[in-house]
C-alpha atoms as a PDB file:
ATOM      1  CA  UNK A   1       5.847  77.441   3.573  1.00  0.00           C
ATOM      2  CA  UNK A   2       8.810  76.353   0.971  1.00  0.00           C
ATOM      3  CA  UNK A   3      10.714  79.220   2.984  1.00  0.00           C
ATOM      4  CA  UNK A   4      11.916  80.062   6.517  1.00  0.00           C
ATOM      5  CA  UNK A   5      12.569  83.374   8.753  1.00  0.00           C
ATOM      6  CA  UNK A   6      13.675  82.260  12.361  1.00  0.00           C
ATOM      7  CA  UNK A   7      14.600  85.352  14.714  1.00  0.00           C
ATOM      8  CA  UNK A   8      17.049  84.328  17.795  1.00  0.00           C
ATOM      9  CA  UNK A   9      16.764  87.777  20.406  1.00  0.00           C
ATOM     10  CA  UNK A  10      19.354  86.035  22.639  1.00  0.00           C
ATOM     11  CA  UNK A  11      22.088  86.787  20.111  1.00  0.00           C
ATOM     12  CA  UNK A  12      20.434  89.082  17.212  1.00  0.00           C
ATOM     13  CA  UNK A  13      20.608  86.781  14.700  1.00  0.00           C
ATOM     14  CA  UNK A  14      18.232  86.317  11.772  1.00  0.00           C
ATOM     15  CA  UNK A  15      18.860  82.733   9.889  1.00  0.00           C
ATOM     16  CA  UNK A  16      16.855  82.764   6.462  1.00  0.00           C
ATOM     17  CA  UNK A  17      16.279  79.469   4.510  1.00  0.00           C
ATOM     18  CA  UNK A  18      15.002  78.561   0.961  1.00  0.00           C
ATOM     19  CA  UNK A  19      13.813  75.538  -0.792  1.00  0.00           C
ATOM     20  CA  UNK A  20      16.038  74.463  -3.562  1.00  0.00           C
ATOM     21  CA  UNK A  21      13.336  74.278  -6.219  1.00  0.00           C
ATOM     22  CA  UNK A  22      13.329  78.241  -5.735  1.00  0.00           C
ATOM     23  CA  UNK A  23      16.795  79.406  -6.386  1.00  0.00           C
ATOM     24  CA  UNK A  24      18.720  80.109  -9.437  1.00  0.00           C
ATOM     25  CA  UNK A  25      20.298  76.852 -10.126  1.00  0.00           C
ATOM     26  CA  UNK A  26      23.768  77.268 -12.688  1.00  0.00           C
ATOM     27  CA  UNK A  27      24.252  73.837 -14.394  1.00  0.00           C
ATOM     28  CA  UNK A  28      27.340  72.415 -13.621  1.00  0.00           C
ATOM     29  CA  UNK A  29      30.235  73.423 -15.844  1.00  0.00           C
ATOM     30  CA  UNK A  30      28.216  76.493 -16.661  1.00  0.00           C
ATOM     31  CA  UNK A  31      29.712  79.608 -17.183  1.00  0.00           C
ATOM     32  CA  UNK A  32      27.215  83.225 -17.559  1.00  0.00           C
ATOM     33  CA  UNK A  33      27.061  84.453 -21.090  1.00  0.00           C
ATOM     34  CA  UNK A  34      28.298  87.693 -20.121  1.00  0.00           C
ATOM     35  CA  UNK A  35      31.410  86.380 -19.266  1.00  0.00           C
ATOM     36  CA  UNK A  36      32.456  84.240 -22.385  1.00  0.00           C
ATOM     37  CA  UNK A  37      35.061  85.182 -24.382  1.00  0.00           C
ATOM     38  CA  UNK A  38      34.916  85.463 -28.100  1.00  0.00           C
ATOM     39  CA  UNK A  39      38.728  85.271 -28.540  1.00  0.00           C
ATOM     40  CA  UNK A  40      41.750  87.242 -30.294  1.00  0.00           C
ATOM     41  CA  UNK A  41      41.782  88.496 -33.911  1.00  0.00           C
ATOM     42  CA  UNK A  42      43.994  85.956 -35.553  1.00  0.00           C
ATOM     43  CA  UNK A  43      45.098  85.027 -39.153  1.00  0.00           C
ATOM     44  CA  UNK A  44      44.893  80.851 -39.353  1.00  0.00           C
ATOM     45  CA  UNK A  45      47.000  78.499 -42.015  1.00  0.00           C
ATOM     46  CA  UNK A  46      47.021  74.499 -42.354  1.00  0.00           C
ATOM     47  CA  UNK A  47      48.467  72.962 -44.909  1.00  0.00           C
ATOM     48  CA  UNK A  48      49.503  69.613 -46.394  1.00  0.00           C
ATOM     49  CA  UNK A  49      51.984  68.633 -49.184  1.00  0.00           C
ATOM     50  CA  UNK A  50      52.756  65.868 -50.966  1.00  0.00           C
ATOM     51  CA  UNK A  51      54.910  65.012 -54.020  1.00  0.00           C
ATOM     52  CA  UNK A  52      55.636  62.023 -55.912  1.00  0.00           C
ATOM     53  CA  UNK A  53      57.306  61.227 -59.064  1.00  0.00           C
ATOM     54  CA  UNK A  54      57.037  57.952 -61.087  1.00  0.00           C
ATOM     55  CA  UNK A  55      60.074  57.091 -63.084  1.00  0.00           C
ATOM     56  CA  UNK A  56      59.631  55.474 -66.512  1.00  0.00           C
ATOM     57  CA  UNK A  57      62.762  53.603 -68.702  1.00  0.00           C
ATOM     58  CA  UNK A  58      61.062  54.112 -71.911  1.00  0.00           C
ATOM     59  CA  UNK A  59      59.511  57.683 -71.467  1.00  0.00           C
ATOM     60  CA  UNK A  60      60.087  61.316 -69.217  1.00  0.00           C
ATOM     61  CA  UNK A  61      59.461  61.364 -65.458  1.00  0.00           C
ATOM     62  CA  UNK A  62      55.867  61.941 -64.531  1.00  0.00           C
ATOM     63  CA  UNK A  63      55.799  64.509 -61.487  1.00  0.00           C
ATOM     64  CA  UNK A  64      52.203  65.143 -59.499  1.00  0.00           C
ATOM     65  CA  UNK A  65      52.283  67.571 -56.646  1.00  0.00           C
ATOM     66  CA  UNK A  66      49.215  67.560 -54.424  1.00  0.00           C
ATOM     67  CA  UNK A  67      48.550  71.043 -51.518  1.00  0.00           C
ATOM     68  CA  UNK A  68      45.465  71.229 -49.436  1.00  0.00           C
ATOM     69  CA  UNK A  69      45.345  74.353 -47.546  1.00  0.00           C
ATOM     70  CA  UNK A  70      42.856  75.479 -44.626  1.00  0.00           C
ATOM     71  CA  UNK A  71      42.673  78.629 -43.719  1.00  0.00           C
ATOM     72  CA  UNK A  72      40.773  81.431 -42.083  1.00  0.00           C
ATOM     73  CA  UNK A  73      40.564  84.255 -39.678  1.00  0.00           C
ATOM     74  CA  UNK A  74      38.806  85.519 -36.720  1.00  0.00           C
ATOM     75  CA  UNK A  75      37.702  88.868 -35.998  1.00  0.00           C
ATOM     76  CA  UNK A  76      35.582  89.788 -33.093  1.00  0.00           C
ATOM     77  CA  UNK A  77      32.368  86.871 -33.235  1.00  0.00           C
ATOM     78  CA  UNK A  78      33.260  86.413 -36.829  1.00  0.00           C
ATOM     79  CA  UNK A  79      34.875  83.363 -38.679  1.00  0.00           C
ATOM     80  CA  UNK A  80      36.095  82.965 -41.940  1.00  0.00           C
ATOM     81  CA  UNK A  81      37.300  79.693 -43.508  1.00  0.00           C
ATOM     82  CA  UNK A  82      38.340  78.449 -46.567  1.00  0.00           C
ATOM     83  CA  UNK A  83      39.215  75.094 -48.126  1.00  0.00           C
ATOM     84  CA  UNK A  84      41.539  74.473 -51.087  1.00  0.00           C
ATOM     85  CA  UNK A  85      42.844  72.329 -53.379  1.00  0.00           C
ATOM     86  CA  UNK A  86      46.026  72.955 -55.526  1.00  0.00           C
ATOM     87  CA  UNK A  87      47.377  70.027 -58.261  1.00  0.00           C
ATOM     88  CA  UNK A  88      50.304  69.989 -60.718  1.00  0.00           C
ATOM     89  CA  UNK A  89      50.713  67.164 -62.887  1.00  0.00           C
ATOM     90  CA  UNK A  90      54.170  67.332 -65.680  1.00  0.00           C
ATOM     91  CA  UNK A  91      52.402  68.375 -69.150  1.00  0.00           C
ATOM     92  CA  UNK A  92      48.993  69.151 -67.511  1.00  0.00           C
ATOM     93  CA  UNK A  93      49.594  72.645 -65.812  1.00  0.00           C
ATOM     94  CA  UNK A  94      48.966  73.849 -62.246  1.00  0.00           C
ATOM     95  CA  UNK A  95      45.168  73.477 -60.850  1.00  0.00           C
ATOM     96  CA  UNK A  96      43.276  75.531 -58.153  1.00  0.00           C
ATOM     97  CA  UNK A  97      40.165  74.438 -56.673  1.00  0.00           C
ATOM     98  CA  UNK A  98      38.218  76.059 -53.752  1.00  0.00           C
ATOM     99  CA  UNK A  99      36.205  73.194 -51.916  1.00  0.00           C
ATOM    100  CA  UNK A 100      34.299  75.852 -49.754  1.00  0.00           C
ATOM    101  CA  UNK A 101      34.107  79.031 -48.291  1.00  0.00           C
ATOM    102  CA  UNK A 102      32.304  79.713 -44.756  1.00  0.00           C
ATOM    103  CA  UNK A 103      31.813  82.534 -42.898  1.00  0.00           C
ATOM    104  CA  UNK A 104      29.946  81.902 -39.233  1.00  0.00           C
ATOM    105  CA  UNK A 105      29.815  83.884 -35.735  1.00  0.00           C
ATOM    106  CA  UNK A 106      27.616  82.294 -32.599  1.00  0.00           C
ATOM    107  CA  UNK A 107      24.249  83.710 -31.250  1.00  0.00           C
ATOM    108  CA  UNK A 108      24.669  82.897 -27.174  1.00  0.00           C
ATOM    109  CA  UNK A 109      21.306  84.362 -26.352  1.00  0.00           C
ATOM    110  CA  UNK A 110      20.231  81.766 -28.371  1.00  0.00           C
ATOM    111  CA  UNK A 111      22.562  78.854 -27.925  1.00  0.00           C
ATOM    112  CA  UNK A 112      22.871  79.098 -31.883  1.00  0.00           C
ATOM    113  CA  UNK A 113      24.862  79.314 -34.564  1.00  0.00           C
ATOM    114  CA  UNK A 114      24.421  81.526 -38.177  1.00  0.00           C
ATOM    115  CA  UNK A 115      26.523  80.143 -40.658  1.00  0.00           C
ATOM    116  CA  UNK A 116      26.909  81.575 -44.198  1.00  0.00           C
ATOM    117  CA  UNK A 117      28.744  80.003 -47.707  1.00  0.00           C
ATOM    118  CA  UNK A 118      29.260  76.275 -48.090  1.00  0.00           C
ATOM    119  CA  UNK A 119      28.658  74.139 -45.544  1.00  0.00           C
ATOM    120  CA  UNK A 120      26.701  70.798 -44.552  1.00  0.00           C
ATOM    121  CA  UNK A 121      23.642  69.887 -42.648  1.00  0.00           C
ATOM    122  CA  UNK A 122      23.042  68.263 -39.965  1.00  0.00           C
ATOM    123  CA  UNK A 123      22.541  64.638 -39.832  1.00  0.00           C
ATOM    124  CA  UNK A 124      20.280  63.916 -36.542  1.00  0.00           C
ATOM    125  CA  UNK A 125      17.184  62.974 -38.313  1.00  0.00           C
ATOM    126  CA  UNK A 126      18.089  62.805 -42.278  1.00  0.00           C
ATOM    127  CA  UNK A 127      21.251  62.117 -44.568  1.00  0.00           C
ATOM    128  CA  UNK A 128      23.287  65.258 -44.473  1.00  0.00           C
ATOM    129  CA  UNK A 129      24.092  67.524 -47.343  1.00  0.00           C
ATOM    130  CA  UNK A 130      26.783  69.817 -48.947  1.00  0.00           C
ATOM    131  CA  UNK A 131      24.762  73.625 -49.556  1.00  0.00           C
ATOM    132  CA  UNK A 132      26.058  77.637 -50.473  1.00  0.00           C
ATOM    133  CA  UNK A 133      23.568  79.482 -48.529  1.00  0.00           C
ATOM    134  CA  UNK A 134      22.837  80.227 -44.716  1.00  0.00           C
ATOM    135  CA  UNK A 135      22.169  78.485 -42.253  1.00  0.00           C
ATOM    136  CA  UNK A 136      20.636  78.880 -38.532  1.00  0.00           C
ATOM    137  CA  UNK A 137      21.118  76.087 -36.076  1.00  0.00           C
ATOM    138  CA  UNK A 138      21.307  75.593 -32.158  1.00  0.00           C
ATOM    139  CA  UNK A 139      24.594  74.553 -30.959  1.00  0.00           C
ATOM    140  CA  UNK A 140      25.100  71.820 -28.488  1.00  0.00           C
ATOM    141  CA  UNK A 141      28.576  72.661 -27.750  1.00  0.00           C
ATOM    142  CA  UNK A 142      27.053  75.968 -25.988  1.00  0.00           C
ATOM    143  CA  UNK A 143      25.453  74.145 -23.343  1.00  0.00           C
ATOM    144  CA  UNK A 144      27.408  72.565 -20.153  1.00  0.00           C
ATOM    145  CA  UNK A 145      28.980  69.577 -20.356  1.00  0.00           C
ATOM    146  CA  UNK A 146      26.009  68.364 -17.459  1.00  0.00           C
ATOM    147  CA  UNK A 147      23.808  69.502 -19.761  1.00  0.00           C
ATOM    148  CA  UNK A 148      24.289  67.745 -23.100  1.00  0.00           C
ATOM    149  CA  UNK A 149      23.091  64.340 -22.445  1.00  0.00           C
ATOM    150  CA  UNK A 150      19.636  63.391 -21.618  1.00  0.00           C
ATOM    151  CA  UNK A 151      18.270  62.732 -18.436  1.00  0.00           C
ATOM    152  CA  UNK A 152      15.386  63.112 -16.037  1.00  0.00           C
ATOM    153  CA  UNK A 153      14.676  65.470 -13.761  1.00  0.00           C
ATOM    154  CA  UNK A 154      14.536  64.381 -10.118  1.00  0.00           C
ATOM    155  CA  UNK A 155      12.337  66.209  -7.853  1.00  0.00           C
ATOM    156  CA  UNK A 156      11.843  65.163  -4.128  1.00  0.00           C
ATOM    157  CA  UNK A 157      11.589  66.656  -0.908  1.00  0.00           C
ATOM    158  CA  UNK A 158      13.803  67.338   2.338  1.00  0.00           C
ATOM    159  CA  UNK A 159      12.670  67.826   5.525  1.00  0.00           C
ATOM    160  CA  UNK A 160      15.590  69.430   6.720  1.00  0.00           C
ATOM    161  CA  UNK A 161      19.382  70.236   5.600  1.00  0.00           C
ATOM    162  CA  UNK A 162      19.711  67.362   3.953  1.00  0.00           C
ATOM    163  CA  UNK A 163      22.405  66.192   1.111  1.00  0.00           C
ATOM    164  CA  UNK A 164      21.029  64.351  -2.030  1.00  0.00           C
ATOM    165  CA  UNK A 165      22.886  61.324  -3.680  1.00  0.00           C
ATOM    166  CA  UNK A 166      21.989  59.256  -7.018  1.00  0.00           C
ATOM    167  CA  UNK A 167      23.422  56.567  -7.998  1.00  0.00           C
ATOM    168  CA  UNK A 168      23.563  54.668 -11.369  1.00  0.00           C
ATOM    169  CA  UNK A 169      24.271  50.575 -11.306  1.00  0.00           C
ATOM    170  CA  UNK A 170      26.028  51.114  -8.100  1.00  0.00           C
ATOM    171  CA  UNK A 171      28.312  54.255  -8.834  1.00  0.00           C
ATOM    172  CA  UNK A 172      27.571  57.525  -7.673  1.00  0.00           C
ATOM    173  CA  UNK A 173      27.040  60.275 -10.034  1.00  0.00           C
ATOM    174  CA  UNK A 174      25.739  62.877  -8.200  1.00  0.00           C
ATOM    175  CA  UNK A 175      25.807  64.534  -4.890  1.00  0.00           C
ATOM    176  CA  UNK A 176      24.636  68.218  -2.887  1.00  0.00           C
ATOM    177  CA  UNK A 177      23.043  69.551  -0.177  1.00  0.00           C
ATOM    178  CA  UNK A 178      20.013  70.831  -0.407  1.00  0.00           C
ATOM    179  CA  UNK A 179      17.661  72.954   2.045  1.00  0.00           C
ATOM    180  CA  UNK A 180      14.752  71.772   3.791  1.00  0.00           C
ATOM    181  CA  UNK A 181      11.764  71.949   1.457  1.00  0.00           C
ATOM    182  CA  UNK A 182      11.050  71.148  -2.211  1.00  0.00           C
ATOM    183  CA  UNK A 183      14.332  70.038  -4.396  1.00  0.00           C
ATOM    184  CA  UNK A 184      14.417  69.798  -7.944  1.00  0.00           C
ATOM    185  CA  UNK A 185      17.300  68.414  -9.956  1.00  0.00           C
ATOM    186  CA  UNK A 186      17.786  68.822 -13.618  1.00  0.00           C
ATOM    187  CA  UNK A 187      22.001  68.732 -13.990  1.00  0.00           C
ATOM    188  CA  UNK A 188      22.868  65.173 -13.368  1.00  0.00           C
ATOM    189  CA  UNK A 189      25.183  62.747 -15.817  1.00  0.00           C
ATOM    190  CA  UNK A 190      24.381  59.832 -16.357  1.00  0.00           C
ATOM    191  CA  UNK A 191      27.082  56.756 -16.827  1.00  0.00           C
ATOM    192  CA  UNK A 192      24.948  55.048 -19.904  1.00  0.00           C
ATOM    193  CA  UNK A 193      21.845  55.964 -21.387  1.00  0.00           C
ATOM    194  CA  UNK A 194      19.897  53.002 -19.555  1.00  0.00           C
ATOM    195  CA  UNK A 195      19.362  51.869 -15.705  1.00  0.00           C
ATOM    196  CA  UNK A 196      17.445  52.924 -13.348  1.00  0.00           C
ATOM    197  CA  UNK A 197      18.493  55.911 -10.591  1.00  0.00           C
ATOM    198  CA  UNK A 198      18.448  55.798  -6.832  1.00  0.00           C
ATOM    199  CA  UNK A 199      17.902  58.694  -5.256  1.00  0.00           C
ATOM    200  CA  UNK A 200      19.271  58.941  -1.516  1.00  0.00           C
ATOM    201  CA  UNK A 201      17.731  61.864   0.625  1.00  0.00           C
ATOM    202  CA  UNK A 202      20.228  61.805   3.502  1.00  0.00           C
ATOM    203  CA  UNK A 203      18.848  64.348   6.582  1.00  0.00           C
ATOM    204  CA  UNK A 204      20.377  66.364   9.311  1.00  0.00           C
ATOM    205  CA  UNK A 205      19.682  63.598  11.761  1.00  0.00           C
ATOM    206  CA  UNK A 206      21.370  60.755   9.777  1.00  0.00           C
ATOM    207  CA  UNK A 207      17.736  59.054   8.391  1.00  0.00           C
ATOM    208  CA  UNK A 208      17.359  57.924   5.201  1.00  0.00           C
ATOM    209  CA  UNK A 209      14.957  58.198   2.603  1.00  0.00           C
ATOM    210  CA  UNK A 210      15.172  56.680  -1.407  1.00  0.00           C
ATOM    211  CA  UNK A 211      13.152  56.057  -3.975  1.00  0.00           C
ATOM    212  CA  UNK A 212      14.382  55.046  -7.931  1.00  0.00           C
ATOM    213  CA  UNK A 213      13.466  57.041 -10.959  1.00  0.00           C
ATOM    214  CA  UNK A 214      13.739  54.764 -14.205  1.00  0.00           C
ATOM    215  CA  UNK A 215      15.953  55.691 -16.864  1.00  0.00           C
ATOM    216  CA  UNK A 216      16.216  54.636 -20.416  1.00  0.00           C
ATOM    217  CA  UNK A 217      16.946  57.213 -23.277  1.00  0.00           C
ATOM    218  CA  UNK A 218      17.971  57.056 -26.998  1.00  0.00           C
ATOM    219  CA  UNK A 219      20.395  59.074 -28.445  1.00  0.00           C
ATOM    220  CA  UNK A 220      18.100  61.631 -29.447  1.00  0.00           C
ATOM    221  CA  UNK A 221      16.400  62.651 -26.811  1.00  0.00           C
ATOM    222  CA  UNK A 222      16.306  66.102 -25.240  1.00  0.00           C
ATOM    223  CA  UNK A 223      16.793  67.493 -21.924  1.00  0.00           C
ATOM    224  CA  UNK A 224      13.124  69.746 -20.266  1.00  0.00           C
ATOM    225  CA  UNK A 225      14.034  73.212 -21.819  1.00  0.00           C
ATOM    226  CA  UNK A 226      16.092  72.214 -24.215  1.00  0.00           C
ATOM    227  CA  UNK A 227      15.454  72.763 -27.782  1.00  0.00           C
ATOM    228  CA  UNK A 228      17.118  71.741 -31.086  1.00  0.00           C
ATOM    229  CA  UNK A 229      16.494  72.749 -34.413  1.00  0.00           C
ATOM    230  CA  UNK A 230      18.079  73.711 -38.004  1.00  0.00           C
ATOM    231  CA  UNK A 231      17.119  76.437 -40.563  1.00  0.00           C
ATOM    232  CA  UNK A 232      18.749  76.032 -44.028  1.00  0.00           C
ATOM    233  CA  UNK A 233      17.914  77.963 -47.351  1.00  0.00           C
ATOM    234  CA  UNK A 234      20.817  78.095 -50.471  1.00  0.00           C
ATOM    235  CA  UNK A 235      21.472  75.895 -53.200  1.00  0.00           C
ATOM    236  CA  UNK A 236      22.232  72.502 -53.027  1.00  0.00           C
ATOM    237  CA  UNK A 237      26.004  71.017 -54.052  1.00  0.00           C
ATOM    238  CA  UNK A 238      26.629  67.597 -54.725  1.00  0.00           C
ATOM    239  CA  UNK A 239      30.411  67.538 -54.706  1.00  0.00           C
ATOM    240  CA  UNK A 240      30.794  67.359 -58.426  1.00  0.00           C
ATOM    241  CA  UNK A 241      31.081  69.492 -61.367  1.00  0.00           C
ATOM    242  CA  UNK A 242      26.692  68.992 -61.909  1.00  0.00           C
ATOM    243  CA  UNK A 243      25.668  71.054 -59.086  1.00  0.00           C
ATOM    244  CA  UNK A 244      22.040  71.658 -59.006  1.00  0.00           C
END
């Protein structure tokens, strides 16, 4: 009944509709997997220098020479970074030290991420850490920007060509049209994480129905079919020269 097949003789025409809640809604800002891009094979270098000397009456010039580097490559879903330190004091020699090496590619079927060498975990529910291991985690920055942030799903129901407006304390944030029948909504953006939405069913004939669908959310809090999780195994690193 969600669906209609009207024949017109007259002028051998066949006009088809379909409910909104049945077709293959893409999020907005969403692009298909199958056409993302994984990028060109590139060599990458950042660096920083800095040098300073201290000047003494009664003894030699002290020179200290300070060069972080950051660098990498990419190759097909691959990346490879590393972090380094170098230091050169006058009378104490020339000092390398690697803060971390990383090696990562993205799993889009999965919305994830496998990450390899030194990295850090993540910090939504407890203190994050410094590891050398591997790591599997979903990846927010996958999803559509509409997508990201929390917020309800708003189902309703049109009783004929109808567009569909919600508004947040007074501002728009959302409008479409939507077919007579069953609509379901799962997209939007909210403004804030708090106040209430008011849904505006606007209809071919200019009447309007509304109802509100209350709103509050906390940072944490997950969209209907989305999921977010972490899987970590290595060896934990401190940062200092007692890793355990």
């Amino acid at each position: 009944s969600d669906s209609r097949i009207t024949y017109d003789a007259g002028t051998q025409r066949i006009d088809m509709s379909v409910a909104q809640v049945h077709l293959d809604q893409l999020p907005r800002g969403g692009v298909p997997i199958q056409l993302w891009d994984e990028g060109i094979t590139a060599a990458l270098l950042d660096y920083n220098v800095t040098a300073t000397r201290n000047q003494y009456s009664d003894q030699k010039n002290q020179d200290y020479y300070y060069l972080s580097l950051n660098s990498g490559f990419n190759v097909g879903a691959w990346r490879y970074r590393n972090r380094s330190v170098v230091t050169r004091y006058t009378g104490n020699g020339t000092h390398w030290q690697t803060l971390g090496n990383s090696l990562e590619r993205d799993l889009p079927q999965w919305r994830s991420r496998l990450q390899f060498g030194d990295t850090y975990t993540n910090s939504d529910v407890f203190d994050s850490f410094r590891f050398r291991g591997a790591q599997l985690s979903s990846d927010d920055d996958q999803l559509p920007y509409s997508m990201q942030m929390y917020a309800p799903v708003i189902r309703g129901n049109a009783s004929s060509n109808a567009r569909v407006e919600i508004k947040q304390n007074g501002f728009t944030i959302y409008s479409a049209n939507v077919a007579p029948g069953p609509f379901e909504i799962n997209d939007i953006t909210p403004s804030s994480l708090s106040g209430d939405l008011l849904v505006r069913v606007i209809e071919a004939d200019g009447s309007v129905h509304s109802f509100r669908q209350a709103y509050s959310a906390v940072p944490n809090m997950l969209r209907k079919g989305i999921w977010r999780y972490q899987l970590t195994g290595g060896e934990y690193r401190n940062g200092g020269y007692l890793d355990d």
